[in-house]
N, C-alpha and C. Protein backbone atom coordinates (compact mmCIF):
# COMPACT_ATOMS: atom_id res chain seq x y z
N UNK A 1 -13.17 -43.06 7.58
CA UNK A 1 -12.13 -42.74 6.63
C UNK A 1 -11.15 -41.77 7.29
N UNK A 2 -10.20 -42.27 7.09
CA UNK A 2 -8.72 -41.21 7.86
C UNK A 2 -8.01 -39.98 6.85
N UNK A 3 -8.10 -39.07 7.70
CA UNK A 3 -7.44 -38.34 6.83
C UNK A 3 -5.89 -37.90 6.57
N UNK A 4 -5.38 -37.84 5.62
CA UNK A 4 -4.14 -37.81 5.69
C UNK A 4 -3.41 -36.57 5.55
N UNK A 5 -2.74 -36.00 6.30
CA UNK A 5 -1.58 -35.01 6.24
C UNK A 5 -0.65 -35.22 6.00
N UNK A 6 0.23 -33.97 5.49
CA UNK A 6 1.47 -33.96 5.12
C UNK A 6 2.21 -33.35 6.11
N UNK A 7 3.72 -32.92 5.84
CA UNK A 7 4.23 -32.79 6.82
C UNK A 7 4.06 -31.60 7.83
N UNK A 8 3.50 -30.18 6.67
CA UNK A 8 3.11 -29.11 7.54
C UNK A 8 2.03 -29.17 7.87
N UNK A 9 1.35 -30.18 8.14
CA UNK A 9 -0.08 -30.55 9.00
C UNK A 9 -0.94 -30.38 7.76
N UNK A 10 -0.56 -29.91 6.54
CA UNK A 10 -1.79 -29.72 5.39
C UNK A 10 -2.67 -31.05 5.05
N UNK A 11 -3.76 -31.10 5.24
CA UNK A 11 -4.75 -32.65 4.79
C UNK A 11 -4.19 -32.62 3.21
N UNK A 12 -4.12 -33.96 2.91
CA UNK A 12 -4.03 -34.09 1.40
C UNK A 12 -5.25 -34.90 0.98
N UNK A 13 -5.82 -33.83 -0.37
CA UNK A 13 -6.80 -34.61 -0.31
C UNK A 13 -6.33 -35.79 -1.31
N UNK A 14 -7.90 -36.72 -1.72
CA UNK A 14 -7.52 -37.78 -2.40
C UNK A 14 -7.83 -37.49 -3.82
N UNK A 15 -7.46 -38.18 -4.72
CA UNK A 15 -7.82 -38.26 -6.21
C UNK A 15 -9.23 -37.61 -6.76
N UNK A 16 -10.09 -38.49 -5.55
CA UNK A 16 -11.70 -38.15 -5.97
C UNK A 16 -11.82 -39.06 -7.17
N UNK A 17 -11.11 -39.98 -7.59
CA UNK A 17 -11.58 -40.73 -8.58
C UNK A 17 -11.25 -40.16 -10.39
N UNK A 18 -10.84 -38.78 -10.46
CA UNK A 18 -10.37 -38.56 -11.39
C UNK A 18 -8.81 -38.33 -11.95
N UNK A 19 -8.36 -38.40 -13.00
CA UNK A 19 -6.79 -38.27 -13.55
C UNK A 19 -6.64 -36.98 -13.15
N UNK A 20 -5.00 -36.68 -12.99
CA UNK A 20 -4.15 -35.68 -12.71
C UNK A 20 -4.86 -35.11 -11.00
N UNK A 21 -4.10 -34.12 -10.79
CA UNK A 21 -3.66 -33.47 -9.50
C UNK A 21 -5.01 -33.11 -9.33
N UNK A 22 -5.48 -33.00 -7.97
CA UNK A 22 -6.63 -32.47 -7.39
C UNK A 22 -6.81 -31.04 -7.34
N UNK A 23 -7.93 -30.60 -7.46
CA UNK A 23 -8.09 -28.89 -8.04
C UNK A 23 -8.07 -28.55 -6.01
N UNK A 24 -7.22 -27.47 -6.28
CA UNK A 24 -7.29 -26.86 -4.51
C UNK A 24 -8.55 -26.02 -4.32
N UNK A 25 -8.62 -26.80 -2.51
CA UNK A 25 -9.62 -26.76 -2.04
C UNK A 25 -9.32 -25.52 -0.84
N UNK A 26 -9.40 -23.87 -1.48
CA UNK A 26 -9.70 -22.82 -0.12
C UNK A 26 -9.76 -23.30 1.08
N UNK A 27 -9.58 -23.56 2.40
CA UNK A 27 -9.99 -23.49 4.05
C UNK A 27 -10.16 -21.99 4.87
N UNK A 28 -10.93 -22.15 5.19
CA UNK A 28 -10.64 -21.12 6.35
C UNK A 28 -9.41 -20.69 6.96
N UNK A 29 -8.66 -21.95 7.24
CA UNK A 29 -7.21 -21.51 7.97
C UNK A 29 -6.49 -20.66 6.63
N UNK A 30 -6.43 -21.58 5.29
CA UNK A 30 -5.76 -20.81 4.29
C UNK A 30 -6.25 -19.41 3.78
N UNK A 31 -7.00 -18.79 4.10
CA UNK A 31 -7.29 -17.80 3.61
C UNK A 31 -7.08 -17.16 4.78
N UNK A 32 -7.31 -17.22 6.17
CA UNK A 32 -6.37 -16.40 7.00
C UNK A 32 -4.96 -16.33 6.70
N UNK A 33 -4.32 -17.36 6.81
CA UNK A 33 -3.34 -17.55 6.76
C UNK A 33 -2.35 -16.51 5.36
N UNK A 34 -3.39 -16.18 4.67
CA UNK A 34 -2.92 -15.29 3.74
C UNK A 34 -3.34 -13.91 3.91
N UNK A 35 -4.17 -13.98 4.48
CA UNK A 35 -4.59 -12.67 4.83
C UNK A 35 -3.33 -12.16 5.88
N UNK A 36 -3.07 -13.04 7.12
CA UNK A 36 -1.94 -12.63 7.73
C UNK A 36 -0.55 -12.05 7.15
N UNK A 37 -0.16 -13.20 5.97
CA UNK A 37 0.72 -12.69 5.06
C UNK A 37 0.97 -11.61 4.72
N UNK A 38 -0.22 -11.33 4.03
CA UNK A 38 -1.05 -9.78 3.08
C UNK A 38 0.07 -9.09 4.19
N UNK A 39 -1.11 -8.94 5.32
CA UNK A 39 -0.74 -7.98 6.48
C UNK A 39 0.89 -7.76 7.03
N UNK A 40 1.45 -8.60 6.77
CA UNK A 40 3.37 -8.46 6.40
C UNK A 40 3.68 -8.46 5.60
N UNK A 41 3.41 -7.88 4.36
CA UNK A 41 4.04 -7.79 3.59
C UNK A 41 4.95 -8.65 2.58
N UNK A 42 4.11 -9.38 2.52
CA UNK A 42 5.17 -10.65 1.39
C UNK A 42 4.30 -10.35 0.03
N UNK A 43 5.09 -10.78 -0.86
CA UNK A 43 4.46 -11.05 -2.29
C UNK A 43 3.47 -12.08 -2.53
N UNK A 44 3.31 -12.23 -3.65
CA UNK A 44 2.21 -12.77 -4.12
C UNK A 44 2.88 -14.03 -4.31
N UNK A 45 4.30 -14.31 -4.87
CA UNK A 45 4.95 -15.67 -5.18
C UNK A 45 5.41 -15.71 -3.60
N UNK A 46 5.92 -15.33 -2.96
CA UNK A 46 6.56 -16.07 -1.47
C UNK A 46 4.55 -16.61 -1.11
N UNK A 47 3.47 -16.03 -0.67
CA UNK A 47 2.18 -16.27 -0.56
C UNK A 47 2.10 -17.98 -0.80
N UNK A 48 1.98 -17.65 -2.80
CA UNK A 48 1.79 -18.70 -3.09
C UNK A 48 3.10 -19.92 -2.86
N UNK A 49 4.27 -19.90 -2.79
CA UNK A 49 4.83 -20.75 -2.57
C UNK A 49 4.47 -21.38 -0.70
N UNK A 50 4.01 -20.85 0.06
CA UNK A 50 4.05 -20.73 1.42
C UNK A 50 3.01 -22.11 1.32
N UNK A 51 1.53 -22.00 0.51
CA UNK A 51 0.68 -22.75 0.32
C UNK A 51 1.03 -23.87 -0.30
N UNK A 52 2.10 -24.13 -1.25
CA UNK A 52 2.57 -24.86 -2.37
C UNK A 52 1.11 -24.90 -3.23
N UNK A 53 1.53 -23.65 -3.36
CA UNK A 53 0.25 -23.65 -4.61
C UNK A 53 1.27 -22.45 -5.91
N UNK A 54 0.49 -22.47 -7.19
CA UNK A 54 0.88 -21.53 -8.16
C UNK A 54 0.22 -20.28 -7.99
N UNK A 55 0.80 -19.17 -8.50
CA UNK A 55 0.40 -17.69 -9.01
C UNK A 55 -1.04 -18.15 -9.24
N UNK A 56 -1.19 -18.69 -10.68
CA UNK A 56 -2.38 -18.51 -10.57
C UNK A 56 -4.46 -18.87 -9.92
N UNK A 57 -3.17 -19.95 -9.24
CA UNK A 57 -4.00 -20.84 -8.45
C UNK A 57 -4.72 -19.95 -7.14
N UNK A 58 -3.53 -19.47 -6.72
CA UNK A 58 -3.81 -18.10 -5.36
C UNK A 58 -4.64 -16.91 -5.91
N UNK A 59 -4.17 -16.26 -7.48
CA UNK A 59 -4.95 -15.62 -7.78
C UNK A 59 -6.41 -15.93 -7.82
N UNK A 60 -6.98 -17.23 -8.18
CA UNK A 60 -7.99 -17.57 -8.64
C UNK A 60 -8.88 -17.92 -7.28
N UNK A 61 -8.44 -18.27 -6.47
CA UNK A 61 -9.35 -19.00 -5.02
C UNK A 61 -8.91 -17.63 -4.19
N UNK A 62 -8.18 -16.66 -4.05
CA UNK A 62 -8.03 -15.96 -3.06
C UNK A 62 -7.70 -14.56 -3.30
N UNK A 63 -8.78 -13.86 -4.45
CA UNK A 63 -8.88 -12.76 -5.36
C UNK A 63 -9.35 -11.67 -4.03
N UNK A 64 -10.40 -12.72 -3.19
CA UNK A 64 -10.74 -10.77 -2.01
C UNK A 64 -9.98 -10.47 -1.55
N UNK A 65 -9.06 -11.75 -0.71
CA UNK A 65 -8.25 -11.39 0.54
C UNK A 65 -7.30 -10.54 -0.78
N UNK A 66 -6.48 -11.02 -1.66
CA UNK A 66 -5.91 -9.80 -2.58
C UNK A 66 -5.97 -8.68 -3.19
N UNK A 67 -6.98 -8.22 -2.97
CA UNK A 67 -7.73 -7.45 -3.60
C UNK A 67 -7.49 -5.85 -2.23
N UNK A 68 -7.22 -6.81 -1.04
CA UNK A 68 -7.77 -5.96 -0.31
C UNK A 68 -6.24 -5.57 0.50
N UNK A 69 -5.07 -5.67 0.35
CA UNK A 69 -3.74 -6.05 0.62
C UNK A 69 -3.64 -4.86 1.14
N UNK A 70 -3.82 -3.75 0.77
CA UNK A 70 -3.85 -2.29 1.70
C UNK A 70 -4.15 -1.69 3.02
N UNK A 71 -5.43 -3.03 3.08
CA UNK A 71 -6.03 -2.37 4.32
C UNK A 71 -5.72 -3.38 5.00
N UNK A 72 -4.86 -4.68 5.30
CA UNK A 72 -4.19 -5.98 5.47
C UNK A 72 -3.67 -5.60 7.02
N UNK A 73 -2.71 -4.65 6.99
CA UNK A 73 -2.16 -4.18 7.56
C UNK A 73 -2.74 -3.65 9.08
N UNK A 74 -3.51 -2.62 8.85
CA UNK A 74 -5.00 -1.50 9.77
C UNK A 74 -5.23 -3.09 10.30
N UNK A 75 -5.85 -4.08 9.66
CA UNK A 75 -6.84 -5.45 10.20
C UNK A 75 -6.15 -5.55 11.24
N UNK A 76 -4.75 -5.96 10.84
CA UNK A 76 -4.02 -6.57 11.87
C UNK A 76 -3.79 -6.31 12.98
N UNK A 77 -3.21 -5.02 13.17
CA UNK A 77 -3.04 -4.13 14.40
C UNK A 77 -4.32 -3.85 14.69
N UNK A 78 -5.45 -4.00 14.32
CA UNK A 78 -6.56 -3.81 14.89
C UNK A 78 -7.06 -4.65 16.14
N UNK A 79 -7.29 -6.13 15.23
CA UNK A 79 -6.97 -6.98 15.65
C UNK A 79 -5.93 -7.48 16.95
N UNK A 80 -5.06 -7.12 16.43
CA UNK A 80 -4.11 -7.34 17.45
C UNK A 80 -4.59 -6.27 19.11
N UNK A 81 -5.23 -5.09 18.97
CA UNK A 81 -5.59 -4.07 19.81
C UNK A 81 -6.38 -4.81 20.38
N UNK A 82 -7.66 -5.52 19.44
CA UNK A 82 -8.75 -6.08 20.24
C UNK A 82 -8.56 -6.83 21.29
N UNK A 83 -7.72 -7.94 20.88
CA UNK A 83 -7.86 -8.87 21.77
C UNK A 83 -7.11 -9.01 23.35
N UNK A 84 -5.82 -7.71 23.10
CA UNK A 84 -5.39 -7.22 24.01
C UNK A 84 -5.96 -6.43 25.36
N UNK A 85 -6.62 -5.60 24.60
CA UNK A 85 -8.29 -4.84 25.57
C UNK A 85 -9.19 -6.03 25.96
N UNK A 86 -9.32 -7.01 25.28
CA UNK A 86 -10.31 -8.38 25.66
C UNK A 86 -9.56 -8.93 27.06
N UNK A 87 -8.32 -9.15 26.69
CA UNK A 87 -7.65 -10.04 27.68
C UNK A 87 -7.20 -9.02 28.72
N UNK A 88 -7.19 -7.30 28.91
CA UNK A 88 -7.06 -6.29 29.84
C UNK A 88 -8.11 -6.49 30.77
N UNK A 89 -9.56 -6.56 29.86
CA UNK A 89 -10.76 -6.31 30.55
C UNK A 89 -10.75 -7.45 31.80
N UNK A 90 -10.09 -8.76 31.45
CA UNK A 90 -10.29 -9.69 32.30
C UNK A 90 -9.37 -9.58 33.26
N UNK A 91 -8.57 -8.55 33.42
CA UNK A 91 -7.90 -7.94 34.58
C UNK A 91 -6.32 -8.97 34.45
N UNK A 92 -6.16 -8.91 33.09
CA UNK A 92 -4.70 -9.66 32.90
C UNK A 92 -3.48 -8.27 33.04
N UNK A 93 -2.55 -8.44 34.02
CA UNK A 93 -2.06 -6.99 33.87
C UNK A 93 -1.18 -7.01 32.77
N UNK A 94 -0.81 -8.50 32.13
CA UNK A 94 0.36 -8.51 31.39
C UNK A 94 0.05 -7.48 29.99
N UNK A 95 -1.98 -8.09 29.95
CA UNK A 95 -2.48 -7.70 28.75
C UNK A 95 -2.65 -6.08 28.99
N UNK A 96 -2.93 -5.22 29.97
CA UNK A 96 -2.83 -4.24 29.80
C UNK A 96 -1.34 -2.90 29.49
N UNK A 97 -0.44 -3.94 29.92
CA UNK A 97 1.27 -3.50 29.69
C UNK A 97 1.06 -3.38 28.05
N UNK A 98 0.56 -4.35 27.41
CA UNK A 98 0.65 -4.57 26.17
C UNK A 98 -0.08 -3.62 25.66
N UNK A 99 -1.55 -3.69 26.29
CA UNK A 99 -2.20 -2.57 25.26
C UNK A 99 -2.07 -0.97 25.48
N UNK A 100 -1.17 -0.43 26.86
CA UNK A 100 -0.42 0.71 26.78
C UNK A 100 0.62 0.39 25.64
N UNK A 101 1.43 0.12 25.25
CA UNK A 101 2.13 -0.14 24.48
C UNK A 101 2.03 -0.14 22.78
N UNK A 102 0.72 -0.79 23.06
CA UNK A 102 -0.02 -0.43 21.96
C UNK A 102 -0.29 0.99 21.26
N UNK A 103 -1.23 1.49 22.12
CA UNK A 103 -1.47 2.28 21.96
C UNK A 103 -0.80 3.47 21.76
N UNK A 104 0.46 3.37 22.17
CA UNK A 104 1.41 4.25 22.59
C UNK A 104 2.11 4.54 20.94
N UNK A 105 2.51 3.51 20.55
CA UNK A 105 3.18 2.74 19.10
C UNK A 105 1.84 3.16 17.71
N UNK A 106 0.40 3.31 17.89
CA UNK A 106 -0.25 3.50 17.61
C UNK A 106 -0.03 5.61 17.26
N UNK A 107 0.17 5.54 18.30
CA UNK A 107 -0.05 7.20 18.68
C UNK A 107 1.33 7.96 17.76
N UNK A 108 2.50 7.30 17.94
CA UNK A 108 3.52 7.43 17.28
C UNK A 108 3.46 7.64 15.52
N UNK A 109 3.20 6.59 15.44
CA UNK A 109 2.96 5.70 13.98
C UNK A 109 1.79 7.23 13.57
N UNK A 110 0.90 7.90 14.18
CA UNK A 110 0.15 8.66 13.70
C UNK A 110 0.86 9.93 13.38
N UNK A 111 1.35 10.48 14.62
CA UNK A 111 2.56 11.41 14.56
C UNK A 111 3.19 11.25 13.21
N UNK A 112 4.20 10.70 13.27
CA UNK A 112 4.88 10.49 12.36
C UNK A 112 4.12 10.65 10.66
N UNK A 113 2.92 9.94 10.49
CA UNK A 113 2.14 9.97 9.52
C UNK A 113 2.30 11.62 9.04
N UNK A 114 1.30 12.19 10.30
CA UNK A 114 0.83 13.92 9.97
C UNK A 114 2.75 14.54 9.86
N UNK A 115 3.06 14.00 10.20
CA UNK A 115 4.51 14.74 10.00
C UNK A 115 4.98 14.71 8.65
N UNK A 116 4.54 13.94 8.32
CA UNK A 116 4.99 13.62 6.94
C UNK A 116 4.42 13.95 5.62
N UNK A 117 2.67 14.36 5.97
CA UNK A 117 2.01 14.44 5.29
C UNK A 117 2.40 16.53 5.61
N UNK A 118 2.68 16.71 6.35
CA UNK A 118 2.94 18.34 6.33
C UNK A 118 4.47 18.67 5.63
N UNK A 119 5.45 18.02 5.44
CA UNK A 119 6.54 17.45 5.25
C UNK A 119 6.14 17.47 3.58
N UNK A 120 5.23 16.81 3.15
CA UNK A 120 4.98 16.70 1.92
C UNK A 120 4.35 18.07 1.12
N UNK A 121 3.74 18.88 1.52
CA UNK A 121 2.69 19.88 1.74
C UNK A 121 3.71 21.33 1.38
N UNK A 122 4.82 20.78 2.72
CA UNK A 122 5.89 21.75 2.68
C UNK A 122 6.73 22.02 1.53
N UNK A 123 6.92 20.70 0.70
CA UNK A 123 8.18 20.23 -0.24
C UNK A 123 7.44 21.02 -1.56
N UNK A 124 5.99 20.70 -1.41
CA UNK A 124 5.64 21.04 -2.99
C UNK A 124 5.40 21.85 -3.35
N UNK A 125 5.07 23.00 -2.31
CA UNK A 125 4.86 24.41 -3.31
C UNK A 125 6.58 25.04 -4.14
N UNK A 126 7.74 24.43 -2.97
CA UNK A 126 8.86 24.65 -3.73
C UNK A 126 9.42 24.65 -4.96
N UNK A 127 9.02 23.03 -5.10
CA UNK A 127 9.29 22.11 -6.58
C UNK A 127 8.53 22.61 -7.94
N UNK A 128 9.12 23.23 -8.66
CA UNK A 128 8.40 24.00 -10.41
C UNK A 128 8.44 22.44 -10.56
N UNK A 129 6.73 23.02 -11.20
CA UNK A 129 6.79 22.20 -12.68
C UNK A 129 7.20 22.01 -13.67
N UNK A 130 8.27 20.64 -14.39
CA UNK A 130 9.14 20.85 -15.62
C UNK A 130 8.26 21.15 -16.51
N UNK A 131 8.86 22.19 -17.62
CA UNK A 131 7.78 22.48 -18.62
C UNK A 131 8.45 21.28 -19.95
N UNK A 132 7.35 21.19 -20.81
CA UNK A 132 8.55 20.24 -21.96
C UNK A 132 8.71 21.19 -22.75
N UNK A 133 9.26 20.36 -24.13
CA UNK A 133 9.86 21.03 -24.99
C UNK A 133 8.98 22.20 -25.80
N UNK A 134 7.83 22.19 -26.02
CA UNK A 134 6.64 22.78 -26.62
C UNK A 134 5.86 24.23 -25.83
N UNK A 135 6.15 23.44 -24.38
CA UNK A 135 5.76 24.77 -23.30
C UNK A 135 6.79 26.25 -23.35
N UNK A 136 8.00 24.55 -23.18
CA UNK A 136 9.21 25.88 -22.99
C UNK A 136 9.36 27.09 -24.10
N UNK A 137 9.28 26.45 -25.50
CA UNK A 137 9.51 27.09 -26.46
C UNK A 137 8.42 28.15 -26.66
N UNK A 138 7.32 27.66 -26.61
CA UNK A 138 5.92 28.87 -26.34
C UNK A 138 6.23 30.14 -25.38
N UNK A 139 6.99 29.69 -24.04
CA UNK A 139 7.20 30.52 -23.49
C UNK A 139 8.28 31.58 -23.69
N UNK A 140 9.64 31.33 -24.21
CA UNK A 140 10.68 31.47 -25.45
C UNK A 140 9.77 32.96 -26.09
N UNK A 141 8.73 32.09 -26.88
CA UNK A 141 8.07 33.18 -27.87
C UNK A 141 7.62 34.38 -27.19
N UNK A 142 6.86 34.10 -26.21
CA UNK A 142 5.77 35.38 -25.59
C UNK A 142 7.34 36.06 -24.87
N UNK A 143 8.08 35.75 -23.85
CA UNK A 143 9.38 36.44 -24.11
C UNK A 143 10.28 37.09 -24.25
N UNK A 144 10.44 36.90 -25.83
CA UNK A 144 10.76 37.70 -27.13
C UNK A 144 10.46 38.51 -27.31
N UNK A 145 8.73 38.04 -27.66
CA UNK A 145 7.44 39.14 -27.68
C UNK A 145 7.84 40.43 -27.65
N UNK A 146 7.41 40.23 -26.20
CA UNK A 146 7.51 41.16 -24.78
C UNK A 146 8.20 41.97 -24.80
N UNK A 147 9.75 41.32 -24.97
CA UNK A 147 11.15 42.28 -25.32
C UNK A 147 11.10 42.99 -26.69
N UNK A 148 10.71 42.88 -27.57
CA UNK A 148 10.28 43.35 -28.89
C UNK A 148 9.67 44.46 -28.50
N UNK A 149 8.64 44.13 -27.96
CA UNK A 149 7.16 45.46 -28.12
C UNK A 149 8.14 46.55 -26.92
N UNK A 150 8.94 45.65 -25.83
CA UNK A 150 9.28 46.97 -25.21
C UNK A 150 10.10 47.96 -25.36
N UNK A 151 11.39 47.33 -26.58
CA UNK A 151 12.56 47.75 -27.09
C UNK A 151 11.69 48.79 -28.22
N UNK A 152 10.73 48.50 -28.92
CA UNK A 152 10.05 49.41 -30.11
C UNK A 152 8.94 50.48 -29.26
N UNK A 153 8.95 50.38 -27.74
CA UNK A 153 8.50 51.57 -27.12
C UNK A 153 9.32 52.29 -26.87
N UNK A 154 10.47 51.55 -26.00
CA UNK A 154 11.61 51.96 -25.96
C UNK A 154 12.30 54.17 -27.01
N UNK A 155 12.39 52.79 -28.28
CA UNK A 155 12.76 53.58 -29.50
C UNK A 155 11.40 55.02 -29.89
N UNK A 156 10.25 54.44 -29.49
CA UNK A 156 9.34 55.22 -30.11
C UNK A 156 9.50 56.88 -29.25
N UNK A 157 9.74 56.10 -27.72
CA UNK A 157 9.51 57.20 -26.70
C UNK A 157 10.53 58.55 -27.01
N UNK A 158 12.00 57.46 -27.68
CA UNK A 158 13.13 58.53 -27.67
C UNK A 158 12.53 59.64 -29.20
N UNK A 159 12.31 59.03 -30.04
CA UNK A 159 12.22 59.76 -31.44
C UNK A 159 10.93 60.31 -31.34
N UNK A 160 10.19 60.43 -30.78
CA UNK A 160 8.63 61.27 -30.71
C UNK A 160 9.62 62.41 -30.25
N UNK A 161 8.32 63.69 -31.57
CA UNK A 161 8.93 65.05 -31.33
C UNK A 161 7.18 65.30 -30.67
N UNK A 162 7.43 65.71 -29.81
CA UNK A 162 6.06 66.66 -29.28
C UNK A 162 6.04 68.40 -29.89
């Protein structure tokens, strides 16, 4: 039995003998293939259109690789590190140009991180907290208070006869 593809090399499957469209069948390649995605940054509709599949179709067959879209990214360049050091070890010099390079872009990308995270650190002891309307006015009161009790010491200190 032959199998048939379409034009982006996808097998199509067959009927299976029942009415309407065939329920999609996960591969290995497709769930990399989204996982790669993940790891650049596309949406969930560019994803699913990429597959010619629906929202909820991708949601439903490919909930881990989504699930996990954060750390998509780390895989990749990981990945990408490995196989560079793989193909160094075998004394490829091209692959070791690359994985200085790597690493280098790696080292940066970290920099930059802690820079930012001190950057952030820096910004916030500056920034007050807005108070709302209920705080502010509480604070309004005590205040007042304050100015009250000190204006009636004030007065007391002058008119006391010793």
């Amino acid at each position: 039995m032959d199998v048939i593809f379409d034009l982006f090399g996808n097998p199509v499957p067959l009927g299976r003998g029942k009415r309407g469209r065939p329920e999609h069948v996960p591969t290995i390649e497709n769930r990399n293939r989204v996982s790669m995605l993940l790891a650049l940054g596309w949406s969930n509709e560019r994803i699913a259109n990429s597959l010619a599949i629906t929202l909820p179709t991708l949601r439903k067959h490919y909930f881990s690789e989504l699930k996990q879209r954060g750390a998509m990214r780390d895989r990749l360049e990981a990945r990408r590190l490995e196989l560079a050091w793989r193909t160094a070890e075998a004394g490829n010099v091209g692959a070791m140009k690359e994985f200085g390079r790597l690493v280098e872009k790696s080292d940066r990308m970290e920099i930059e991180r802690e820079l930012a995270q001190d950057r952030k650190q820096d910004a916030a002891p500056e920034k007050e907290a807005r108070l709302g309307k209920k705080a502010l006015e509480a604070q309004r009161a005590l205040d007042a208070d304050a100015e009250l009790t000190s204006e009636l010491e004030q007065e007391a200190a002058r008119n006391a006869r010793h």
